[in-house]
Each structure stands twice: as structure tokens, then as C-alpha cells.
N, C-alpha and C. Protein backbone atom coordinates (compact mmCIF):
# COMPACT_ATOMS: atom_id res chain seq x y z
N UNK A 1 55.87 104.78 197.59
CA UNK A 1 54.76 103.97 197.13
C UNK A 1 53.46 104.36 197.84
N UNK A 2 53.67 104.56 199.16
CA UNK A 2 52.34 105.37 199.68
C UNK A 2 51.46 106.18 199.43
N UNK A 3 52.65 107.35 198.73
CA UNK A 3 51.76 108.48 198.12
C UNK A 3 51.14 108.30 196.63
N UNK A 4 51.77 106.89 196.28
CA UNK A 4 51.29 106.84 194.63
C UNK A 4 49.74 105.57 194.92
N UNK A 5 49.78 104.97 195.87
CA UNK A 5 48.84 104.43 196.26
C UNK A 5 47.86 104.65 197.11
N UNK A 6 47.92 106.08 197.28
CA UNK A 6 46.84 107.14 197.38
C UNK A 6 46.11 107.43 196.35
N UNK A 7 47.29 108.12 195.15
CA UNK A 7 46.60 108.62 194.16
C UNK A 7 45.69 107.79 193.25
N UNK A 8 46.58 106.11 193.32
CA UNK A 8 45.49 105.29 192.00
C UNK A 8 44.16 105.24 193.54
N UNK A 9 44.04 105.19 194.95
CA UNK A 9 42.83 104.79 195.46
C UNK A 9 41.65 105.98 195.04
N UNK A 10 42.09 107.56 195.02
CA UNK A 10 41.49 108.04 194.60
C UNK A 10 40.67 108.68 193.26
N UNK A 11 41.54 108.01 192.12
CA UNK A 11 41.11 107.44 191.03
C UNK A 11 40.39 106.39 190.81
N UNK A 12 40.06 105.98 191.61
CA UNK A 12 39.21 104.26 191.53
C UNK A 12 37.78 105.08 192.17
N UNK A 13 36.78 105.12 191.70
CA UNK A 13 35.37 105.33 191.60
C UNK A 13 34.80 104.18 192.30
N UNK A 14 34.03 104.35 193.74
CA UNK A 14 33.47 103.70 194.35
C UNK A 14 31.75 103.68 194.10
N UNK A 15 31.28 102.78 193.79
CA UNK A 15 29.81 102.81 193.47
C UNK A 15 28.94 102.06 194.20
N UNK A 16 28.27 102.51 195.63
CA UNK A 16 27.19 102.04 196.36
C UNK A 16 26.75 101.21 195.62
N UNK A 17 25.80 100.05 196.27
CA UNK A 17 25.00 99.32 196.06
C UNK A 17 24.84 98.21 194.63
N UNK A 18 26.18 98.26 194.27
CA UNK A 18 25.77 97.57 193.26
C UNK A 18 27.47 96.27 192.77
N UNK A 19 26.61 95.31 192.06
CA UNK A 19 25.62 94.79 191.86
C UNK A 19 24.42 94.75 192.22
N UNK A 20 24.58 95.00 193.77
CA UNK A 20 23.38 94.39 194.75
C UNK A 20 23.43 95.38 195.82
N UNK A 21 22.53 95.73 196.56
CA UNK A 21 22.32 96.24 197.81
C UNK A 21 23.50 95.82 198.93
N UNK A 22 24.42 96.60 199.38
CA UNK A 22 25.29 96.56 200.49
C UNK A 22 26.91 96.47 199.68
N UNK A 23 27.02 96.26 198.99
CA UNK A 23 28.15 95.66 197.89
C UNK A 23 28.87 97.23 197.62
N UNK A 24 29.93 97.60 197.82
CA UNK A 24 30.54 98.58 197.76
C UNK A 24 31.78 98.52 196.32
N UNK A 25 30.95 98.67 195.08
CA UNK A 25 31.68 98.33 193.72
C UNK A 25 33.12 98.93 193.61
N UNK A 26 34.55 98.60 193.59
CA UNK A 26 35.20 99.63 193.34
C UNK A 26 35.52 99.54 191.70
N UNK A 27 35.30 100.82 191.10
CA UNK A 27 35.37 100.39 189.36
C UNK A 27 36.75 101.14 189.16
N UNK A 28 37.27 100.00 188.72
CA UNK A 28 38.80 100.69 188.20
C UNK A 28 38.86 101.18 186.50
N UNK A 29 37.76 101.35 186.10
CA UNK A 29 37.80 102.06 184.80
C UNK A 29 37.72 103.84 184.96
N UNK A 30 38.10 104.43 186.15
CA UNK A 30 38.05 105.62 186.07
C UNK A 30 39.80 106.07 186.57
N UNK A 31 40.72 104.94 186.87
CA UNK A 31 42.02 105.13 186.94
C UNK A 31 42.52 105.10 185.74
N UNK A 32 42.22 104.01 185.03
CA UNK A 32 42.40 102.91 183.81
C UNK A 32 41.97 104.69 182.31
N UNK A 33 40.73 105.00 182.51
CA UNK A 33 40.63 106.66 182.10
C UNK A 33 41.92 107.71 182.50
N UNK A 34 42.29 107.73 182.88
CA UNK A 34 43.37 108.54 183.51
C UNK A 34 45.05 108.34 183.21
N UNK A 35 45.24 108.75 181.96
CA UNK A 35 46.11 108.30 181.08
C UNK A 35 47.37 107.99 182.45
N UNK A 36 47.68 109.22 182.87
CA UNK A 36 48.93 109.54 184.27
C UNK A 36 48.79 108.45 184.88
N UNK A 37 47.65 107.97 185.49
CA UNK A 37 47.33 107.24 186.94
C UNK A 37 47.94 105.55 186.16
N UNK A 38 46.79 105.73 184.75
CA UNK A 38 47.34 104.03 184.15
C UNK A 38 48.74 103.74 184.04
N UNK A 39 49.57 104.87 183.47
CA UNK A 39 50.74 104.79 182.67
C UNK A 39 51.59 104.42 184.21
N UNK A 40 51.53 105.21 185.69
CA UNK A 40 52.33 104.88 186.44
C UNK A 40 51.99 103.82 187.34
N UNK A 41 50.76 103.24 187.33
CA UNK A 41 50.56 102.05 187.67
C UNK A 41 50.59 101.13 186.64
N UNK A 42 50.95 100.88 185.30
CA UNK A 42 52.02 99.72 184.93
C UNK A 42 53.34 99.81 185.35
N UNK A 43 53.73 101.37 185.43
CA UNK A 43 55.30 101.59 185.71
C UNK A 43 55.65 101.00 187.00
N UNK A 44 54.46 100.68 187.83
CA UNK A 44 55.15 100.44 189.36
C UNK A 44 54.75 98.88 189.13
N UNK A 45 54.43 98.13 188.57
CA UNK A 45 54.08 96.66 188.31
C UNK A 45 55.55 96.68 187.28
N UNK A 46 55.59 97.08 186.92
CA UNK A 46 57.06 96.91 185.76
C UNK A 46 58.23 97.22 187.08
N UNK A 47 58.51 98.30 187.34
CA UNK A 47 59.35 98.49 188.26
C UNK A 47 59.71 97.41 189.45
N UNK A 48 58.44 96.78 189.83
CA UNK A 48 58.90 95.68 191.02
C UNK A 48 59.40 94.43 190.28
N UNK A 49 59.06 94.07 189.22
CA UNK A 49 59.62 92.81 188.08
C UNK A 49 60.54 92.82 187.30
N UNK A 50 60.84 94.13 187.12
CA UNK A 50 61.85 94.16 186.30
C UNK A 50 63.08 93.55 186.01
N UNK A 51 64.01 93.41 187.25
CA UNK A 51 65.01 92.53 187.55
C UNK A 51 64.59 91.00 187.80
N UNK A 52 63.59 90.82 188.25
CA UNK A 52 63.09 89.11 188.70
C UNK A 52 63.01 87.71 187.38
N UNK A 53 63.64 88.27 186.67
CA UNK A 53 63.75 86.96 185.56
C UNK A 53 62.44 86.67 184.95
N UNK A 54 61.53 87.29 185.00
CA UNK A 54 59.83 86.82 184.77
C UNK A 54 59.68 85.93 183.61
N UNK A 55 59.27 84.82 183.39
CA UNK A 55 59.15 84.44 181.74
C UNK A 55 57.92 84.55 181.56
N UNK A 56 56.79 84.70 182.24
CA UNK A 56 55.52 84.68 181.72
C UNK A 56 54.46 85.81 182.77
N UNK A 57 53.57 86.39 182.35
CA UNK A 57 52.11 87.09 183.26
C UNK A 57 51.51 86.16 183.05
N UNK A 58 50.77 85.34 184.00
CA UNK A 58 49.41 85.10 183.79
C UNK A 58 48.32 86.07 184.55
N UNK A 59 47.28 86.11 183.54
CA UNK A 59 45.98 86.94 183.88
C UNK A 59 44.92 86.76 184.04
N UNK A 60 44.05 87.02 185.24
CA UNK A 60 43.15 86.39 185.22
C UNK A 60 41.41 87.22 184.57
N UNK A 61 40.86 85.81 184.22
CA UNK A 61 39.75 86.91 183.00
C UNK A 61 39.22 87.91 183.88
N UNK A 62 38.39 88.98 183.33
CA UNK A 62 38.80 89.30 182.40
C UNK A 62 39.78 91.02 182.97
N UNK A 63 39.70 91.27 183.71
CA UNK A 63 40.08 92.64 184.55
C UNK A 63 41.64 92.06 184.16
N UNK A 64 41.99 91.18 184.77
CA UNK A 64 43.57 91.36 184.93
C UNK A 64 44.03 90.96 183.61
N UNK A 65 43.51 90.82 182.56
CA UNK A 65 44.47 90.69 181.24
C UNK A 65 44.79 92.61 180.84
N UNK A 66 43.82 93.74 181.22
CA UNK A 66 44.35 94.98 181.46
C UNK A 66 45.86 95.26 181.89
N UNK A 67 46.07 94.93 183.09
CA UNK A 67 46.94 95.05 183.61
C UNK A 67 48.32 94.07 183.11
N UNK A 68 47.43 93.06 182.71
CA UNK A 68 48.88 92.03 182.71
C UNK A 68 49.11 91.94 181.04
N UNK A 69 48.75 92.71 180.31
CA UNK A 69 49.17 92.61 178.64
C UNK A 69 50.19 93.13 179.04
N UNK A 70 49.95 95.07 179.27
CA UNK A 70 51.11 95.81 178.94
C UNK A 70 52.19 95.85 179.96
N UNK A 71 52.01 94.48 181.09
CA UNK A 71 53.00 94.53 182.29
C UNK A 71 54.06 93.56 181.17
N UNK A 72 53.37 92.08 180.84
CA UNK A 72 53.92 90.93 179.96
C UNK A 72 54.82 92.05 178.88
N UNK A 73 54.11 92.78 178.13
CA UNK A 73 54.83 93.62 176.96
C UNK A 73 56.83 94.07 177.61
N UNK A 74 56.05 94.93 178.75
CA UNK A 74 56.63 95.76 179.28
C UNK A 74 58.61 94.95 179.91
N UNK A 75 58.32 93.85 180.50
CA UNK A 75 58.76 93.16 180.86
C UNK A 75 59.19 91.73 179.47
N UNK A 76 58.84 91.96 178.73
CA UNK A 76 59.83 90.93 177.61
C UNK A 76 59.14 89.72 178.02
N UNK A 77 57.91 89.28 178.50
CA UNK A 77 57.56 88.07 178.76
C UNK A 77 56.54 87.62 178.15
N UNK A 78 56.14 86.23 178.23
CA UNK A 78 54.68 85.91 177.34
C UNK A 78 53.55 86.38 178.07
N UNK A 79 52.41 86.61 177.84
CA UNK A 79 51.50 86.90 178.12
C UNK A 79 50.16 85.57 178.30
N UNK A 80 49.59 84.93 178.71
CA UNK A 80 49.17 83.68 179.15
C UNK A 80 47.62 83.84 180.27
N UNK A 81 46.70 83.95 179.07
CA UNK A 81 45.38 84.33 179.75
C UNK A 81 44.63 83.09 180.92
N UNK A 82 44.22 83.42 182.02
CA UNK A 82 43.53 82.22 182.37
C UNK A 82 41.88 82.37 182.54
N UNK A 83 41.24 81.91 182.06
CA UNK A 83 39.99 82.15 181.39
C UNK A 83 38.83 81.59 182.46
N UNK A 84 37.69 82.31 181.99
CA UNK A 84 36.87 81.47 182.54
C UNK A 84 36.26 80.40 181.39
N UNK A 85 35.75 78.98 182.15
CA UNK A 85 35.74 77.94 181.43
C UNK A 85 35.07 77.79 179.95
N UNK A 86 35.55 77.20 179.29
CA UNK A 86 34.58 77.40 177.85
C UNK A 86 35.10 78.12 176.78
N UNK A 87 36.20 79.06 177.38
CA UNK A 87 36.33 80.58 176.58
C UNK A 87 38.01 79.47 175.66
N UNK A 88 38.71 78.60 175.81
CA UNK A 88 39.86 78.17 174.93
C UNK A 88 39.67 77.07 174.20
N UNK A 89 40.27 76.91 173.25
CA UNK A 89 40.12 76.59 172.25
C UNK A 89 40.38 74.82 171.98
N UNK A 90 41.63 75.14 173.06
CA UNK A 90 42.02 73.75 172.66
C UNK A 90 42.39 73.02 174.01
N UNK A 91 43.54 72.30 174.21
CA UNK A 91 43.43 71.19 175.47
C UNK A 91 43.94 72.08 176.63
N UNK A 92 42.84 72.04 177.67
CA UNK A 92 43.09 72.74 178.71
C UNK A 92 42.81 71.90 180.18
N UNK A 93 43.45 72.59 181.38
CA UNK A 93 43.24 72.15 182.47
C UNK A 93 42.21 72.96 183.26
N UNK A 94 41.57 72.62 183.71
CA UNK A 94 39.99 73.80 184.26
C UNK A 94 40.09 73.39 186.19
N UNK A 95 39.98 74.20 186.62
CA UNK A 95 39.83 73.99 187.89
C UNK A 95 38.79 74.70 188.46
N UNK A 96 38.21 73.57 189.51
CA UNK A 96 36.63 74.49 190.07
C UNK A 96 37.14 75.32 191.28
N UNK A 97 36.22 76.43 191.69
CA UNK A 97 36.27 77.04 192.76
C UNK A 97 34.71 77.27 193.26
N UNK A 98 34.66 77.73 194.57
CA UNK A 98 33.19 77.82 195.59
C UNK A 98 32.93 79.27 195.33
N UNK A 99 32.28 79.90 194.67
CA UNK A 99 31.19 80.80 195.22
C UNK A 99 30.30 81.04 196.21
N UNK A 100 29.63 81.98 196.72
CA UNK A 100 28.72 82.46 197.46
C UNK A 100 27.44 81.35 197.37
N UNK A 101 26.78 81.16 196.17
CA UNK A 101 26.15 80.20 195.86
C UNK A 101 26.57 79.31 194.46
N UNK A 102 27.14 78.66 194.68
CA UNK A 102 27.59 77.72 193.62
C UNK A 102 28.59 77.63 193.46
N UNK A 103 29.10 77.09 192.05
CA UNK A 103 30.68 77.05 191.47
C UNK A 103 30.99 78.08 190.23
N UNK A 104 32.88 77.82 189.99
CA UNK A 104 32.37 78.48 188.79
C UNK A 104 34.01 77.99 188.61
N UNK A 105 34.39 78.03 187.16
CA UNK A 105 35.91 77.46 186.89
C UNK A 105 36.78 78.40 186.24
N UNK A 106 38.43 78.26 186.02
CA UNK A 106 38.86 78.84 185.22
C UNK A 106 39.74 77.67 184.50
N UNK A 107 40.18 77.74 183.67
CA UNK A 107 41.69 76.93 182.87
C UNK A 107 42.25 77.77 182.34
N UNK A 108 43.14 77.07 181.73
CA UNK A 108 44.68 77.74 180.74
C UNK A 108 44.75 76.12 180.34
N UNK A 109 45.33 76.83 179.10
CA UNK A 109 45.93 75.79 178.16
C UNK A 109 47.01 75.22 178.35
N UNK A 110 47.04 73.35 178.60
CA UNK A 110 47.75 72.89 178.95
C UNK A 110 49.13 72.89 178.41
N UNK A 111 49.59 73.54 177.51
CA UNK A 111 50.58 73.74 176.73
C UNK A 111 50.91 75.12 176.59
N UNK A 112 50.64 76.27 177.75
CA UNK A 112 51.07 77.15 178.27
C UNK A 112 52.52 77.80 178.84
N UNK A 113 52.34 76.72 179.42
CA UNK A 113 54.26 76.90 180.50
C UNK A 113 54.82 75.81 180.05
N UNK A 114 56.08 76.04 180.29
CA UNK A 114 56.80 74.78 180.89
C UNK A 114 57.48 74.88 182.51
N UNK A 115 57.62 73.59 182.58
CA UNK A 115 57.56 73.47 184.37
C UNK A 115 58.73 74.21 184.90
N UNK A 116 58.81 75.39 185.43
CA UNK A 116 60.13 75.51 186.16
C UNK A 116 59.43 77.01 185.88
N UNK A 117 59.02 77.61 184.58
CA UNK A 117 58.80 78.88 184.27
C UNK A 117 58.46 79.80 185.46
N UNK A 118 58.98 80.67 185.43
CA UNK A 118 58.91 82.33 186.44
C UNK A 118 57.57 82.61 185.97
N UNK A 119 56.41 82.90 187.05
CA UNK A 119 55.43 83.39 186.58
C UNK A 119 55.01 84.31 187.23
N UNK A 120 54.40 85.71 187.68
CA UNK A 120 53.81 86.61 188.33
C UNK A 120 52.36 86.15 187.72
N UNK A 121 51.15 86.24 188.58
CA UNK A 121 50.17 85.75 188.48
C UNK A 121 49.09 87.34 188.47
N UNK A 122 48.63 88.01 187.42
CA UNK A 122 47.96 88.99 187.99
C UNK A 122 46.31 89.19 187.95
N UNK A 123 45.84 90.03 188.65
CA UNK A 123 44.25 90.24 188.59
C UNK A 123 43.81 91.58 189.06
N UNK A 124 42.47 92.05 188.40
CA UNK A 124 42.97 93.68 189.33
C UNK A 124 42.40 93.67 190.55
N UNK A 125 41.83 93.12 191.37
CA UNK A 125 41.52 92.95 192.19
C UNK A 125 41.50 91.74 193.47
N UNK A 126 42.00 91.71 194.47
CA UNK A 126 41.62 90.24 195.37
C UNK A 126 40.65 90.79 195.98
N UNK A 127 39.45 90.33 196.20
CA UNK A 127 38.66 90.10 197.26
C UNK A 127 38.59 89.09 198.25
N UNK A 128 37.78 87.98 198.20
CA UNK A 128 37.70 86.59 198.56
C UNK A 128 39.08 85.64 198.36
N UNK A 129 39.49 86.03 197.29
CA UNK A 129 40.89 85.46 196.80
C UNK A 129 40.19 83.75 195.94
N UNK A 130 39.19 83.48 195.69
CA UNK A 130 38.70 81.90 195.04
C UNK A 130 39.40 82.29 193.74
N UNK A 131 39.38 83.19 193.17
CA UNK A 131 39.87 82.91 191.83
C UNK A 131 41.47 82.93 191.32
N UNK A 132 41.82 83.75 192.42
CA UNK A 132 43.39 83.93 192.25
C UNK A 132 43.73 82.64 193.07
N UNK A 133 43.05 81.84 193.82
CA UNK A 133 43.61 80.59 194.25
C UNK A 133 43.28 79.75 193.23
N UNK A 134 42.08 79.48 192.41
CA UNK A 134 42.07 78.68 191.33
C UNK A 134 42.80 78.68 190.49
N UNK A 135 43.51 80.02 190.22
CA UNK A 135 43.76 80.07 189.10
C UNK A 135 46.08 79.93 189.60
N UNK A 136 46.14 79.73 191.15
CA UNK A 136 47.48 79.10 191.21
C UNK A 136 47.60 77.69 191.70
N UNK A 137 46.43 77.03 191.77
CA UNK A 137 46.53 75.83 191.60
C UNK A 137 47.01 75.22 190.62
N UNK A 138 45.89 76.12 189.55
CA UNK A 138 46.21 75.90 187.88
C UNK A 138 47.88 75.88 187.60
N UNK A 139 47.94 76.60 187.95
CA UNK A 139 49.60 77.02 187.73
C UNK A 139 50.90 75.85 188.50
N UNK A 140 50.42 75.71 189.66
CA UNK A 140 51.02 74.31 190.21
C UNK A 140 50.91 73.23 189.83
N UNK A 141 49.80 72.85 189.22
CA UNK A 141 49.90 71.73 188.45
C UNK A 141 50.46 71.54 187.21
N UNK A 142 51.07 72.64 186.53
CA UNK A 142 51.53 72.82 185.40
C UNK A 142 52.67 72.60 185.82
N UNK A 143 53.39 72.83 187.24
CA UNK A 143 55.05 72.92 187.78
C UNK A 143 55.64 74.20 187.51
N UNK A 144 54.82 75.36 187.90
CA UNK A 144 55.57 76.80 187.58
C UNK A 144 56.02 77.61 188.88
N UNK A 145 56.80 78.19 188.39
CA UNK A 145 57.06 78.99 190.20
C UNK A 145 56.52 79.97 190.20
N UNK A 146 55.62 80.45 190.76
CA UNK A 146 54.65 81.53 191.01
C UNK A 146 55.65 82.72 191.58
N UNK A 147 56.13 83.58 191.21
CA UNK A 147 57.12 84.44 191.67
C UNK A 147 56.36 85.05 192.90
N UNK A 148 54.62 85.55 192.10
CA UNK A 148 53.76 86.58 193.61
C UNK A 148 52.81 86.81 192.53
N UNK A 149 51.78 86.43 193.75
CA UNK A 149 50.46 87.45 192.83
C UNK A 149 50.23 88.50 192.81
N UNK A 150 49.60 89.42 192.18
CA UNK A 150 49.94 90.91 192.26
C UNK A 150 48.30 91.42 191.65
N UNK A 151 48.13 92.46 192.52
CA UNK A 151 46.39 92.95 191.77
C UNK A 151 46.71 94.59 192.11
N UNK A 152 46.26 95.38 191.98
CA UNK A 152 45.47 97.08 191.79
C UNK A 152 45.22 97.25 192.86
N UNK A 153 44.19 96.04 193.60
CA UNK A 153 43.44 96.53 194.73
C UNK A 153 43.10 94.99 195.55
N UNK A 154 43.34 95.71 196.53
CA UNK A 154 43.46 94.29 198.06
C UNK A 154 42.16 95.05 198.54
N UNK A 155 41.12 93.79 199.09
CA UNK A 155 40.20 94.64 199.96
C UNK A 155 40.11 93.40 201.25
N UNK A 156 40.88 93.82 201.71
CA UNK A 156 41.55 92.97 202.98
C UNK A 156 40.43 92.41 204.08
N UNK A 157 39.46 92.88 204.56
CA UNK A 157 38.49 92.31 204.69
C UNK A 157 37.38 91.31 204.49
N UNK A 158 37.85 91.07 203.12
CA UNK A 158 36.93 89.51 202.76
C UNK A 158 37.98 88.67 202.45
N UNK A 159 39.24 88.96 203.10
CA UNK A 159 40.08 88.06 203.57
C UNK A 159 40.70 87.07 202.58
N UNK A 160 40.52 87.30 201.21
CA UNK A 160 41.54 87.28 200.35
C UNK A 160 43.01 86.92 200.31
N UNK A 161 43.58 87.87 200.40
CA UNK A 161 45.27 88.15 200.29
C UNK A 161 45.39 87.45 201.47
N UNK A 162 45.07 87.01 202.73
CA UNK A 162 45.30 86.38 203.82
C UNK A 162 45.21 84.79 203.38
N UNK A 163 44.20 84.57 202.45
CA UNK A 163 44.47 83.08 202.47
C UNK A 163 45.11 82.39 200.97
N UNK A 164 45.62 83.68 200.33
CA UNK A 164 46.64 83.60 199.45
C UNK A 164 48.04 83.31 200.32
N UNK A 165 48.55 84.47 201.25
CA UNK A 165 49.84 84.19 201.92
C UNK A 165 49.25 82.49 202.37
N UNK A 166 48.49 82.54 203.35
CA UNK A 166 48.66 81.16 203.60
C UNK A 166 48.70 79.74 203.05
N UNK A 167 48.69 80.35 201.38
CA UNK A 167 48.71 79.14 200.76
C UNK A 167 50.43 79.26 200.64
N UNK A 168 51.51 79.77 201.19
CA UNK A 168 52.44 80.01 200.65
C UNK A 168 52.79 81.22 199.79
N UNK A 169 52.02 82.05 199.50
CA UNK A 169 52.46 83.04 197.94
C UNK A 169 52.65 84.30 198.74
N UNK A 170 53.53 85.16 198.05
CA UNK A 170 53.86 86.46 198.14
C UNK A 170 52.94 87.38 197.48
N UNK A 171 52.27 88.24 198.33
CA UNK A 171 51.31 89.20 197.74
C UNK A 171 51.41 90.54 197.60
N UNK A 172 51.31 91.54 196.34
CA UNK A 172 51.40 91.88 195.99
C UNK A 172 50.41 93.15 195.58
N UNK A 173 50.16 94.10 196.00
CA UNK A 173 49.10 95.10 195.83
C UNK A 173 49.00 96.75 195.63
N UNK A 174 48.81 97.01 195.13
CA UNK A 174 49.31 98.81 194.88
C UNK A 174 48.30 99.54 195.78
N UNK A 175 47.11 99.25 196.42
CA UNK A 175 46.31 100.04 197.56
C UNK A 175 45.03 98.99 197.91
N UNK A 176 44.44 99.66 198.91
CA UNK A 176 43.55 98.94 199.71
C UNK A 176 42.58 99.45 199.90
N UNK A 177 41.41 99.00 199.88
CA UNK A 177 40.29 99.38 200.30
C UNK A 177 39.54 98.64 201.44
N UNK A 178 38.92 99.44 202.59
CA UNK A 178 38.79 98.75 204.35
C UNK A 178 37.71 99.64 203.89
N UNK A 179 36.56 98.40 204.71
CA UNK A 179 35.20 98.86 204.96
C UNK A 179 35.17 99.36 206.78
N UNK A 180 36.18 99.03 207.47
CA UNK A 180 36.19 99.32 208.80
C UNK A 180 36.95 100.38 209.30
């Protein structure tokens, strides 16, 4: 796994300064380009689930529905978007999270799971980890067992994946990116 989580880090296109000045972008549309790099990074998200009973992906908008269609496909499970707010249709549960400056929400439709359901939770990225925690709150309140969250890329430094484990969850990551 080392050497294959070399290859997707060096497929991932790093872009100075942006959004904003100091912000070190990593764009995963130049792995995601790379028929080889995509095809064996679903294979290694399929490969760790395969045996685990999964009944559902949830994904979080909009990066991790990439990853988590053809993982859900791949794996015989439903596929179960969690959105940012506004974007479903019908009766949903929305949960807030803290930004840098402000808020911002996600939901899923309350008629998504049922309580007990196997879920892998994915996104392509943790940073901060606010949204992949919003979005397993979401999921706890529904009564699902979060099998592990799982993303592309951990950037372990804005301390993310650290306050995912400490919520309890098993984390899950194919490479890393360290500003130190």
C-alpha cells in the first residue's frame, strides 16, 4: 500500500496559493485524469470492503460522491449522497457545522438507512474533519454503524483524522499530505 500511495500522491497536482494566499490546493482531478491511478484507487477502496458486509456508501458533496458511486457500485451497496443543505428534495435531517468564519450544513434524507445498516462514510479529502464529523453525526442519529470513514487524502496537520478517531471512528486514507 505504500508504494501505491506514493503513486496516487504524485498524481494529485498541488496548486500554491489558492483559493487564497498561503492555502496549498491539492486537486485530485489530475489522479481522477489518470485512467491507471483512478481505476486502482477504487480497487484499493473496494479491496479493503469487500468482505465487511457494507450495505450502504455514504458521500459527502460534492468530491466524495466520485469516489463513493463506483466504490457503492463496486461493492453491491446503495449509494446515499449527503448534501450540502438545500440540494434534497424531500424530508431530511440537516446538521450545522463551524467554519473558519461562519456555518455551513449538510443532510441526507431521513428515509435513507435503516438503523443497524453497515455504512463506510466517504469524502476525498479530510482536512479539518467539520464535515466528515457533520456528516457522522448525521449518520448516528439515523442509528447506523459507521464501519470507517475513508477519503484519498488525510492532511494530518489541520488535525482532522485526529478528531475523527477521537470521536470513536476508524480512519481510513490512501496518502497524506504534511506541510512540515
Amino acid at each position: 500500500m505504500e508504494y501505491f500511495s506514493e503513486i496516487v500522491r504524485n498524481a494529485i497536482r498541488t496548486v500554491p496559493d489558492w483559493p487564497e494566499p498561503g492555502v496549498q490546493f491539492r486537486d485530485i482531478t489530475t489522479a481522477l485524469q489518470d485512467r491507471t491511478v483512478f481505476r486502482k484507487l477504487i480497487d484499493a477502496f473496494v479491496h479493503r470492503y469487500h468482505s465487511a458486509d457494507i450495505d450502504a456508501i455514504a458521500a459527502v458533496d460534492a468530491r466524495g460522491f466520485i469516489l463513493g458511486s463506483p466504490l457503492a457500485y463496486e461493492l453491491n451497496a446503495s449509494f446515499v449522497p449527503v448534501r450540502k443543505k438545500g440540494k434534497l428534495p424531500f424530508d431530511t435531517l440537516v446538521e450545522d457545522y463551524k467554519l473558519e468564519y461562519g456555518t455551513a450544513s449538510v443532510e441526507l434524507h431521513k428515509d435513507a438507512f435503516k438503523a443497524g445498516h453497515r455504512v463506510v462514510l466517504v469524502d476525498d479529502l479530510i482536512a479539518t474533519g467539520g464535515t466528515m464529523l457533520a456528516a457522522t453525526r448525521l449518520l448516528r442519529r439515523i442509528g447506523v454503524e459507521i464501519v470507517e470513514v475513508a477519503a484519498m487524502i488525510d492532511l494530518p496537520d489541520l488535525g482532522g483524522s485526529d478528531k475523527l478517531r477521537a470521536e470513536g471512528l476508524s480512519v481510513f486514507t490512501v496518502c497524506q499530505f504534511s506541510d512540515s
